[in-house]
PDB file of N, CA and C in Angstrom:
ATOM      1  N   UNK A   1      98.963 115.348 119.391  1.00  0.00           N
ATOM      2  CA  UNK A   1      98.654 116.604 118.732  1.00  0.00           C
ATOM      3  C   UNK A   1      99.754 116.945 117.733  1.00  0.00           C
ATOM      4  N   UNK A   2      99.190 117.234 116.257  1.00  0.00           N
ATOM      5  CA  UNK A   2     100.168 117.596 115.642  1.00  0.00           C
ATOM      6  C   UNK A   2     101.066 119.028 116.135  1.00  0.00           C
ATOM      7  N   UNK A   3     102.178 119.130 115.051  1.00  0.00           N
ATOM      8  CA  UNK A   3     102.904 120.470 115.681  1.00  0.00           C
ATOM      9  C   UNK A   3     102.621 121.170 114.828  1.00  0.00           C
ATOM     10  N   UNK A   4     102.774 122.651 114.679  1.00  0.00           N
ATOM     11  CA  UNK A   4     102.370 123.437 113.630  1.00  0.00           C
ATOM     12  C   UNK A   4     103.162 123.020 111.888  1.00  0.00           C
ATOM     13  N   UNK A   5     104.573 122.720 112.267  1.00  0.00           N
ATOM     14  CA  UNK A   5     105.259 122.732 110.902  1.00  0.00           C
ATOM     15  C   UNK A   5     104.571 121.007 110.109  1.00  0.00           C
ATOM     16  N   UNK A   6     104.215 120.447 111.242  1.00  0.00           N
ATOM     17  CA  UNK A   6     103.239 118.920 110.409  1.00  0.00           C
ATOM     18  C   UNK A   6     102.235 119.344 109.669  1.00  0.00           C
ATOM     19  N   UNK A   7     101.448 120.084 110.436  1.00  0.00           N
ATOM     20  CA  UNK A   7     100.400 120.732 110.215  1.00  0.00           C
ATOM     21  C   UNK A   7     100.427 121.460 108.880  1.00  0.00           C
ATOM     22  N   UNK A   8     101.719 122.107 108.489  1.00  0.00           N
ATOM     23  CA  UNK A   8     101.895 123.011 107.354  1.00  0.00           C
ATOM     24  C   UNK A   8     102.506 122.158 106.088  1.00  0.00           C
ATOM     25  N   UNK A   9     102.656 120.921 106.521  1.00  0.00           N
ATOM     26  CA  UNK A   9     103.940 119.946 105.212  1.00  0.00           C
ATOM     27  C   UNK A   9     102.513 118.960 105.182  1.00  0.00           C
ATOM     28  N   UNK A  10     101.435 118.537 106.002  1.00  0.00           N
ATOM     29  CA  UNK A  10      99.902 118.000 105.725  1.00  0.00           C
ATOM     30  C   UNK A  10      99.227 119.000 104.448  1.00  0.00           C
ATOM     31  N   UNK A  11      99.176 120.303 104.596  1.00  0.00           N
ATOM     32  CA  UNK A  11      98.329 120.887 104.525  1.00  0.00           C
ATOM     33  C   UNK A  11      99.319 121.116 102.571  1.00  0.00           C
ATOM     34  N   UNK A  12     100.619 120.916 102.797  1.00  0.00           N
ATOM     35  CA  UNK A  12     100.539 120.918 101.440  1.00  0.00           C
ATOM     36  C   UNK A  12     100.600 120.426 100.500  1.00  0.00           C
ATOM     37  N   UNK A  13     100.644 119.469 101.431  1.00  0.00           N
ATOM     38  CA  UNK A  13     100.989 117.556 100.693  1.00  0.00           C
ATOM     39  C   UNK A  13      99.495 117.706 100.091  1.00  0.00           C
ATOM     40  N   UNK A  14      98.644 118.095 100.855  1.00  0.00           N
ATOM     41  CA  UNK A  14      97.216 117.570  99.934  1.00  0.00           C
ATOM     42  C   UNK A  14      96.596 118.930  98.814  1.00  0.00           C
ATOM     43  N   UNK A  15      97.034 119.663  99.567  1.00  0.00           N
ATOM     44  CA  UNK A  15      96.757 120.844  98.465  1.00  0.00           C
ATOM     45  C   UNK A  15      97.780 120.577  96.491  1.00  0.00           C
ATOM     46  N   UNK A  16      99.138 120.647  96.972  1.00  0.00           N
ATOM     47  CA  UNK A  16      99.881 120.270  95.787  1.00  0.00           C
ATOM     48  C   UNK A  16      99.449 118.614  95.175  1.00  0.00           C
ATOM     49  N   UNK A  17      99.241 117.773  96.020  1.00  0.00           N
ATOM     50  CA  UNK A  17      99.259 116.479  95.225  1.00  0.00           C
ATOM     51  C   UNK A  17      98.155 116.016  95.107  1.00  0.00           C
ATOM     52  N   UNK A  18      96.673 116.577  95.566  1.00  0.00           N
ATOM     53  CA  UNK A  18      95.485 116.580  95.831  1.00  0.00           C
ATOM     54  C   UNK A  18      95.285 114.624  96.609  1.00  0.00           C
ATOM     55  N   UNK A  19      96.040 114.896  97.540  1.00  0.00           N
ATOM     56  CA  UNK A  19      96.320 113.965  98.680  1.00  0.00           C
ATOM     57  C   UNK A  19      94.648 113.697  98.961  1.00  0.00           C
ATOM     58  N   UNK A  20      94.249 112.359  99.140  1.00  0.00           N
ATOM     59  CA  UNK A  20      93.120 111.822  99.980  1.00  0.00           C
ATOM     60  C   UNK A  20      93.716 111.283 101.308  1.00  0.00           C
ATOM     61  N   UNK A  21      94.645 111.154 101.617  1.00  0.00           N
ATOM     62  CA  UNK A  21      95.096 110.707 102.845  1.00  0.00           C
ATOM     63  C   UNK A  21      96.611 111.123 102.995  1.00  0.00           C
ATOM     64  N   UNK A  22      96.556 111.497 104.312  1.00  0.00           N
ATOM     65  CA  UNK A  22      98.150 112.108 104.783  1.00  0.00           C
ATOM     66  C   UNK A  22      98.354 112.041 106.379  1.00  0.00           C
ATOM     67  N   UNK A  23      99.091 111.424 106.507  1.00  0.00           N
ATOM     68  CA  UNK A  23      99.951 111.116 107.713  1.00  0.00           C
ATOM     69  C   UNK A  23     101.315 111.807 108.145  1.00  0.00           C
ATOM     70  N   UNK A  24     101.624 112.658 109.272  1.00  0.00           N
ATOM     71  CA  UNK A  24     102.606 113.517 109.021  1.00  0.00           C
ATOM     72  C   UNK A  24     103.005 113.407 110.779  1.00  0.00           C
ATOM     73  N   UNK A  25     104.327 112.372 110.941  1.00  0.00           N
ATOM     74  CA  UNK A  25     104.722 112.230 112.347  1.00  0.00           C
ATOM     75  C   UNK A  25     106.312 112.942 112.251  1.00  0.00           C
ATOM     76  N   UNK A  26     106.166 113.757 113.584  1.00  0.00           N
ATOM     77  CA  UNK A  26     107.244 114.850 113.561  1.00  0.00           C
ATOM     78  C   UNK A  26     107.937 113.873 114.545  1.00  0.00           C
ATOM     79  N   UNK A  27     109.101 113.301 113.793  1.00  0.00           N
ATOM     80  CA  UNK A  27     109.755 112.936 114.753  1.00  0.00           C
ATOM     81  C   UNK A  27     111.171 113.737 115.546  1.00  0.00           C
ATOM     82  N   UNK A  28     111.316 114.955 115.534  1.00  0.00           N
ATOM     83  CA  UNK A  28     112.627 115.924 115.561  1.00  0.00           C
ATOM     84  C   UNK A  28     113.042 115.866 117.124  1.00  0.00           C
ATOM     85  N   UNK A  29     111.532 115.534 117.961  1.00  0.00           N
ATOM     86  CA  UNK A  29     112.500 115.471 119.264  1.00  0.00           C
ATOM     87  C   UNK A  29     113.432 114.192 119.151  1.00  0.00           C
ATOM     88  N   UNK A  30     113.011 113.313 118.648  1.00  0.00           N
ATOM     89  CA  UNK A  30     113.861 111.660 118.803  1.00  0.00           C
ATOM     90  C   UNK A  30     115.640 112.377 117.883  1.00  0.00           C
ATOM     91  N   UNK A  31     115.382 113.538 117.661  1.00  0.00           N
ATOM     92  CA  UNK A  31     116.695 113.542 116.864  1.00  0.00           C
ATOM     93  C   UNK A  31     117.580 115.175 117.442  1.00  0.00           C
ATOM     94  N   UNK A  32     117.347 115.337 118.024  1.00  0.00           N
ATOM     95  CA  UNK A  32     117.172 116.411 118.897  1.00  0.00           C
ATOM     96  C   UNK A  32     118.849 117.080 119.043  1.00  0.00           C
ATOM     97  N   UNK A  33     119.793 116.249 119.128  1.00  0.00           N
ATOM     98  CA  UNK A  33     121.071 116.754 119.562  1.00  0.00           C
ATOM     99  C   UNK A  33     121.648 116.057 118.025  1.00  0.00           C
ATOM    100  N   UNK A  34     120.869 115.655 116.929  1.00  0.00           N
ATOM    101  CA  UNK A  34     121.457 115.796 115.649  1.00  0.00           C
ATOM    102  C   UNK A  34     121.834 117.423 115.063  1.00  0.00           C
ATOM    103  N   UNK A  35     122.620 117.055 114.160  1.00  0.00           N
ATOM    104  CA  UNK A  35     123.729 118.176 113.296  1.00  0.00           C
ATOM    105  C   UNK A  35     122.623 118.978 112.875  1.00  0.00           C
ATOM    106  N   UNK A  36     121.842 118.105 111.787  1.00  0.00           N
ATOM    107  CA  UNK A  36     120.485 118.832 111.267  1.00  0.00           C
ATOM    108  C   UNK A  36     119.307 119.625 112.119  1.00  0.00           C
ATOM    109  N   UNK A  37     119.714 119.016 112.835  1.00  0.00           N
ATOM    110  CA  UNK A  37     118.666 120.005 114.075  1.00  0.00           C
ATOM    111  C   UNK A  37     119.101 121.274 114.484  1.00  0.00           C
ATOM    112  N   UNK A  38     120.027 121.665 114.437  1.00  0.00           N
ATOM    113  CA  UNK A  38     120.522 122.740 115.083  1.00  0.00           C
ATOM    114  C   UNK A  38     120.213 123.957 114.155  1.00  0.00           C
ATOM    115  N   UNK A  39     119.453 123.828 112.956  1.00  0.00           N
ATOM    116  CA  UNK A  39     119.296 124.995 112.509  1.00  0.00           C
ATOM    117  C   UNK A  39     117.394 125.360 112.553  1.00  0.00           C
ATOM    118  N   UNK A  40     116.788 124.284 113.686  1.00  0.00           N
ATOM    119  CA  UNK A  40     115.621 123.785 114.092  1.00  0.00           C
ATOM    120  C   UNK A  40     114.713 123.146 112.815  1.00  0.00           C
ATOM    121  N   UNK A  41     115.625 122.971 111.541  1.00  0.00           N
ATOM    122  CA  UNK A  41     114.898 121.769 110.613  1.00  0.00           C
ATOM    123  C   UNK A  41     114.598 120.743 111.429  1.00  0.00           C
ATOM    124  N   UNK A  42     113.225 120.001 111.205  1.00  0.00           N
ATOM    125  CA  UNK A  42     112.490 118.888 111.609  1.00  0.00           C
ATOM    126  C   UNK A  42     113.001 117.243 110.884  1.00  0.00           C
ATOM    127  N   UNK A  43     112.707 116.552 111.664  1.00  0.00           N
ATOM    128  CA  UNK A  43     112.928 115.304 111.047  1.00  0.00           C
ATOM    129  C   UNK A  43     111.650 114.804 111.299  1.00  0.00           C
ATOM    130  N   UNK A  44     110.745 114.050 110.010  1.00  0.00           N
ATOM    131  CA  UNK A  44     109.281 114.362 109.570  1.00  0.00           C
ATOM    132  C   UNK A  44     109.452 112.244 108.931  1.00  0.00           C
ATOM    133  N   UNK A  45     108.093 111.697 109.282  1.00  0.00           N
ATOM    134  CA  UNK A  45     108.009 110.531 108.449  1.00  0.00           C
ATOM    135  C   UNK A  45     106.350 110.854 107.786  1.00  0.00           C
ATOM    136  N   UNK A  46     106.338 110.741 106.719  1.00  0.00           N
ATOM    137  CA  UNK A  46     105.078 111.106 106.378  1.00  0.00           C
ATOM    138  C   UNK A  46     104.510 109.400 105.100  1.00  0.00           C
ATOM    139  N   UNK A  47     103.014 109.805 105.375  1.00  0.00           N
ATOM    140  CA  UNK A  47     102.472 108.441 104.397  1.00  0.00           C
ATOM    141  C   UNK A  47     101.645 109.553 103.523  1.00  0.00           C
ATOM    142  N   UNK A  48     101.541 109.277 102.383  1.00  0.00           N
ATOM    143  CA  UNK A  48     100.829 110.215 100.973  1.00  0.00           C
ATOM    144  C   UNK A  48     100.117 109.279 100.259  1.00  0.00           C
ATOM    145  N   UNK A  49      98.772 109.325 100.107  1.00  0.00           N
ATOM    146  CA  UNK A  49      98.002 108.343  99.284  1.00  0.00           C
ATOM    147  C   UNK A  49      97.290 109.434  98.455  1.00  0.00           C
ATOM    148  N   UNK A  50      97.358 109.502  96.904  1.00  0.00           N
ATOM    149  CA  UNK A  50      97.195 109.828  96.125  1.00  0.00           C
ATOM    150  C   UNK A  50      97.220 109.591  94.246  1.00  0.00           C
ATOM    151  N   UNK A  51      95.901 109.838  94.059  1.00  0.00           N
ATOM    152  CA  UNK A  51      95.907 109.027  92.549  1.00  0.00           C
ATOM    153  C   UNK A  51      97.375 109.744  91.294  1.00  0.00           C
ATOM    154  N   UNK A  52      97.814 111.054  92.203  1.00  0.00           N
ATOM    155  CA  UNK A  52      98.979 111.666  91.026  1.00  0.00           C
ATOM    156  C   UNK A  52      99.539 111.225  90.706  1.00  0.00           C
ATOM    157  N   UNK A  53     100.110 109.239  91.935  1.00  0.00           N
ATOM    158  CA  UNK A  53     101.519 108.365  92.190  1.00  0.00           C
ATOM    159  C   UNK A  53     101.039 107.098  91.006  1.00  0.00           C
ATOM    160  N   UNK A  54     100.029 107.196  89.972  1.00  0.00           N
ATOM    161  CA  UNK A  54      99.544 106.134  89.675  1.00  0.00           C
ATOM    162  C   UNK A  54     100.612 106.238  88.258  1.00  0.00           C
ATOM    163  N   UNK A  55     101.055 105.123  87.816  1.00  0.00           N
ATOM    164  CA  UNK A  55     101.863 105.057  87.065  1.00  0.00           C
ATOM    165  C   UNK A  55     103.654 105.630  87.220  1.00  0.00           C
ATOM    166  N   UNK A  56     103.341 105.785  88.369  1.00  0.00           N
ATOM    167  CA  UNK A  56     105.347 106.696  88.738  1.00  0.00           C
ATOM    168  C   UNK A  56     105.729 104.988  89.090  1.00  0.00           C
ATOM    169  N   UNK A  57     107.098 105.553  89.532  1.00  0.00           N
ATOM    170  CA  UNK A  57     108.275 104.521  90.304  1.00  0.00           C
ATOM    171  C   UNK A  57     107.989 105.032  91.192  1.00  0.00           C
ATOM    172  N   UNK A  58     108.318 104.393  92.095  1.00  0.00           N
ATOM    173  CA  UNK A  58     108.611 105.207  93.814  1.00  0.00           C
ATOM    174  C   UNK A  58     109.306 106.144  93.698  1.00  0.00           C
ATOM    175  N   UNK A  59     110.528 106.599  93.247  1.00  0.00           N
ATOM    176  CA  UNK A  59     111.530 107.291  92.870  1.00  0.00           C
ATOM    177  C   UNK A  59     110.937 108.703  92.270  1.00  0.00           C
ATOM    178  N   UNK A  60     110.077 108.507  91.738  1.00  0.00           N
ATOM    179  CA  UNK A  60     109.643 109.785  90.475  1.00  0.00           C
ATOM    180  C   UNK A  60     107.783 110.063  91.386  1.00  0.00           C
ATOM    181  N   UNK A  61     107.556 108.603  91.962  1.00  0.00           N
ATOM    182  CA  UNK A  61     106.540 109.504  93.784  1.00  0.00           C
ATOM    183  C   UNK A  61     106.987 109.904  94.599  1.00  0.00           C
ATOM    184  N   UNK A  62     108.164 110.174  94.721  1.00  0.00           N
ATOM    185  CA  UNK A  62     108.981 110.328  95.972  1.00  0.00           C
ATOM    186  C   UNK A  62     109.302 112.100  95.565  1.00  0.00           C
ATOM    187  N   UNK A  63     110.008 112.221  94.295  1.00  0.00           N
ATOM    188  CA  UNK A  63     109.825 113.541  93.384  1.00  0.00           C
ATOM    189  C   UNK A  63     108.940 114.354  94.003  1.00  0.00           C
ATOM    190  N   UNK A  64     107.704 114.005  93.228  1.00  0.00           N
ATOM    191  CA  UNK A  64     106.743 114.400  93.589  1.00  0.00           C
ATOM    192  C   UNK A  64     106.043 115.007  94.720  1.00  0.00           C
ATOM    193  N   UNK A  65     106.196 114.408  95.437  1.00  0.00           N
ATOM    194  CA  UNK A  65     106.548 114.600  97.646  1.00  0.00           C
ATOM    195  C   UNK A  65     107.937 115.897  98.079  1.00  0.00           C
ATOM    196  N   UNK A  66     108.722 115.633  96.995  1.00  0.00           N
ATOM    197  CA  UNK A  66     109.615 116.848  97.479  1.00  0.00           C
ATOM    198  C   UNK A  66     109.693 117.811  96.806  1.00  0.00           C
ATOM    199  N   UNK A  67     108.694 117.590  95.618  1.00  0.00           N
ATOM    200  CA  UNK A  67     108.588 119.668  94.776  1.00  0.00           C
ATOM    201  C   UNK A  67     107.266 120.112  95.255  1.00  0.00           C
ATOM    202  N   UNK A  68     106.510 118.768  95.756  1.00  0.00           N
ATOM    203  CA  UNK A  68     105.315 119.407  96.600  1.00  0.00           C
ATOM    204  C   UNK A  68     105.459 120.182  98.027  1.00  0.00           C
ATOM    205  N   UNK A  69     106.561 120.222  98.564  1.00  0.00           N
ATOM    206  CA  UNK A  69     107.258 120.289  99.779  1.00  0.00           C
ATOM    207  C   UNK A  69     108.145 121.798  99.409  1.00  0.00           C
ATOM    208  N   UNK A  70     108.410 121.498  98.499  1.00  0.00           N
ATOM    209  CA  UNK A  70     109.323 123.323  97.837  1.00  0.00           C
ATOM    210  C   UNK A  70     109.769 123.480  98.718  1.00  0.00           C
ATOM    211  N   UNK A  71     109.653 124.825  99.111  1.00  0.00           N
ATOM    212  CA  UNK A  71     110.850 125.551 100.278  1.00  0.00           C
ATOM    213  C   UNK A  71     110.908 125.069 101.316  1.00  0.00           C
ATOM    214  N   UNK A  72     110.022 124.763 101.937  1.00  0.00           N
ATOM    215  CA  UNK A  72     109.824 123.874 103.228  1.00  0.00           C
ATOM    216  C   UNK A  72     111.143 122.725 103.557  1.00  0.00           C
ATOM    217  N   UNK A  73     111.584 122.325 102.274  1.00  0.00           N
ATOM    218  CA  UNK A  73     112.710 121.274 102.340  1.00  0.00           C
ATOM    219  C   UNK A  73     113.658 121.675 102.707  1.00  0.00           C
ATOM    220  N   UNK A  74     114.199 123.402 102.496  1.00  0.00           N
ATOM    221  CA  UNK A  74     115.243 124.276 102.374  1.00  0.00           C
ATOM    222  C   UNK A  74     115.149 124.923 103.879  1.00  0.00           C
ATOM    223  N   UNK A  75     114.137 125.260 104.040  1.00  0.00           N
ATOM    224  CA  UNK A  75     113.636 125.955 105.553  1.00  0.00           C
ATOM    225  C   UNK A  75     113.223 125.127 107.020  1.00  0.00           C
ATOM    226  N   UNK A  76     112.455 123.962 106.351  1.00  0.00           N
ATOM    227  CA  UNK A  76     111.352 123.314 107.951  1.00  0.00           C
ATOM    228  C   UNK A  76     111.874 122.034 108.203  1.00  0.00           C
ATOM    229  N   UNK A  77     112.726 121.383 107.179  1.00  0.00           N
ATOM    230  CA  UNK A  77     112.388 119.848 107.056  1.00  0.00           C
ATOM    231  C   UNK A  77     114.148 119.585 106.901  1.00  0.00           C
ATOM    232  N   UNK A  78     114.536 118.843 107.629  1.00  0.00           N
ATOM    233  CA  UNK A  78     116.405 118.170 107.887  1.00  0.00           C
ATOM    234  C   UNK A  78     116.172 116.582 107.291  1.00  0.00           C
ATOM    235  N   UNK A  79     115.263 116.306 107.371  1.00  0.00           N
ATOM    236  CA  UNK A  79     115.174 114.500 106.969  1.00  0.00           C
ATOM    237  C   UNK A  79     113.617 114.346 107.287  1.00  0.00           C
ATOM    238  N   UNK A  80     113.421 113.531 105.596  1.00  0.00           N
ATOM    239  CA  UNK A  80     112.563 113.221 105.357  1.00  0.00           C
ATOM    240  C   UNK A  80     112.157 111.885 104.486  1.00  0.00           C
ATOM    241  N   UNK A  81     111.674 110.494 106.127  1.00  0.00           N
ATOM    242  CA  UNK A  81     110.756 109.733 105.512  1.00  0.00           C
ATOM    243  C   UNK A  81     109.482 109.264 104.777  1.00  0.00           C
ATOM    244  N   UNK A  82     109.240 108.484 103.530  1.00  0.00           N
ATOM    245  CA  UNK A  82     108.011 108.530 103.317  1.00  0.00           C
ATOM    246  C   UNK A  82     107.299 107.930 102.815  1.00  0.00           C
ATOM    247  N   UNK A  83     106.158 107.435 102.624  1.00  0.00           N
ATOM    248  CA  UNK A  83     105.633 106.235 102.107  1.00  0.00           C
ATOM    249  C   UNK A  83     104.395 106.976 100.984  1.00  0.00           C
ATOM    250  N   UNK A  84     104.811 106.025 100.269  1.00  0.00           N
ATOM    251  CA  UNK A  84     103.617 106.952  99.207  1.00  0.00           C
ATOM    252  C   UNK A  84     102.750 105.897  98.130  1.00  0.00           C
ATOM    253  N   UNK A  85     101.551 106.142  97.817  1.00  0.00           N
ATOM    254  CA  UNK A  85     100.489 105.139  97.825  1.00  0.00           C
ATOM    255  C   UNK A  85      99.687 105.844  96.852  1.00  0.00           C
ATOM    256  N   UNK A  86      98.995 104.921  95.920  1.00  0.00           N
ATOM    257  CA  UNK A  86      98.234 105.498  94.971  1.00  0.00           C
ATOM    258  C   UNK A  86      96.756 104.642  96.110  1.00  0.00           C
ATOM    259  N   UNK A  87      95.362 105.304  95.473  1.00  0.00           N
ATOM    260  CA  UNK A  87      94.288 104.871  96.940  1.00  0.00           C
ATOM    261  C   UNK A  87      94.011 103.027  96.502  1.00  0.00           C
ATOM    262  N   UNK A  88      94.444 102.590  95.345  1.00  0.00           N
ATOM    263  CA  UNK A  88      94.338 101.588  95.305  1.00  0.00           C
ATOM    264  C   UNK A  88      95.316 100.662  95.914  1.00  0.00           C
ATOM    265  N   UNK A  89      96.281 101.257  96.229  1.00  0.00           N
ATOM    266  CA  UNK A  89      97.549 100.021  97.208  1.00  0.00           C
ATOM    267  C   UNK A  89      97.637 100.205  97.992  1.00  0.00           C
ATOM    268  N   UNK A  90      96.985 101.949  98.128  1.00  0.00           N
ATOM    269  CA  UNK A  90      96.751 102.153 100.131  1.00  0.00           C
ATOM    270  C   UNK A  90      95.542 101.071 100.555  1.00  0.00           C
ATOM    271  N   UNK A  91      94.710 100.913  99.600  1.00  0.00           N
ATOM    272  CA  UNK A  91      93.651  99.706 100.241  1.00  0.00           C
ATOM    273  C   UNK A  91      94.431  98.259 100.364  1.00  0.00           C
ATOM    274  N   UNK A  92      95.077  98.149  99.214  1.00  0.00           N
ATOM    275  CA  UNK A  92      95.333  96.759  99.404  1.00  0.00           C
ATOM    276  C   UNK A  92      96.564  96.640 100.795  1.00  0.00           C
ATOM    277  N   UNK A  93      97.362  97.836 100.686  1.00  0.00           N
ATOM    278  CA  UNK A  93      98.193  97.856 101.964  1.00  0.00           C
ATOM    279  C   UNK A  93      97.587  97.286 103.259  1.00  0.00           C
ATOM    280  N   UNK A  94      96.240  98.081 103.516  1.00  0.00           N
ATOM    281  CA  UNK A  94      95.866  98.327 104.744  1.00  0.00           C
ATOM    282  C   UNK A  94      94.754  96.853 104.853  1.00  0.00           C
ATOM    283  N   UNK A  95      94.567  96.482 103.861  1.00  0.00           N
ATOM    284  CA  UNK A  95      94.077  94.959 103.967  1.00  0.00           C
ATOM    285  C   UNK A  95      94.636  93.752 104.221  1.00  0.00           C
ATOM    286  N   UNK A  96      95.583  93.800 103.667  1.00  0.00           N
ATOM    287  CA  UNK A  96      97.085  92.955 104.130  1.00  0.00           C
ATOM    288  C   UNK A  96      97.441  93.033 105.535  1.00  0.00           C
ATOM    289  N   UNK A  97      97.720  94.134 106.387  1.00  0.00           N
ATOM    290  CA  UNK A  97      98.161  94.791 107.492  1.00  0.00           C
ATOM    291  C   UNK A  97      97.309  93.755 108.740  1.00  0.00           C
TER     292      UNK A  97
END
């Protein structure tokens, strides 16, 4: 079951990046007696498949993932993994796999 703050960094991943697919694993208990935790920021791995990443670097999709994220980065989120996919390499990804 997701947790509510997944639930809220899903919900804006697809709203801001008009996301067709989003994956959002809260990993914060595995990090639990980290530095970053103590102000109850999450440690989050998320996958983003979306046509916005078509023509970026990873670097400038990755951007993208963290102004879509805005305050949330400042407030909900201590560390953040992420994989990000335009729907044509999320297919070829998941065909490969």
């Amino acid at each position: 079951m997701a947790t509510p703050r997944a639930l809220t960094i899903e919900q804006e991943l697809r709203r801001q990046l008009d996301a067709t697919h989003v994956e959002v694993i809260d990993d914060s208990a595995r990090h639990a007696d980290h530095l970053g935790a103590e102000g109850g920021r999450g440690h989050f791995r998320v996958v983003v498949v979306s046509e916005r990443f078509a023509g970026l670097s990873r670097v400038e999709a990755q951007r993208l993932v963290y102004r879509a994220l805005g305050s949330l980065m400042a407030t909900d989120i201590h560390a953040l993994e992420m994989q990000t996919f335009t729907p044509q390499a999320w297919t070829a990804a998941r065909t490969q796999a």
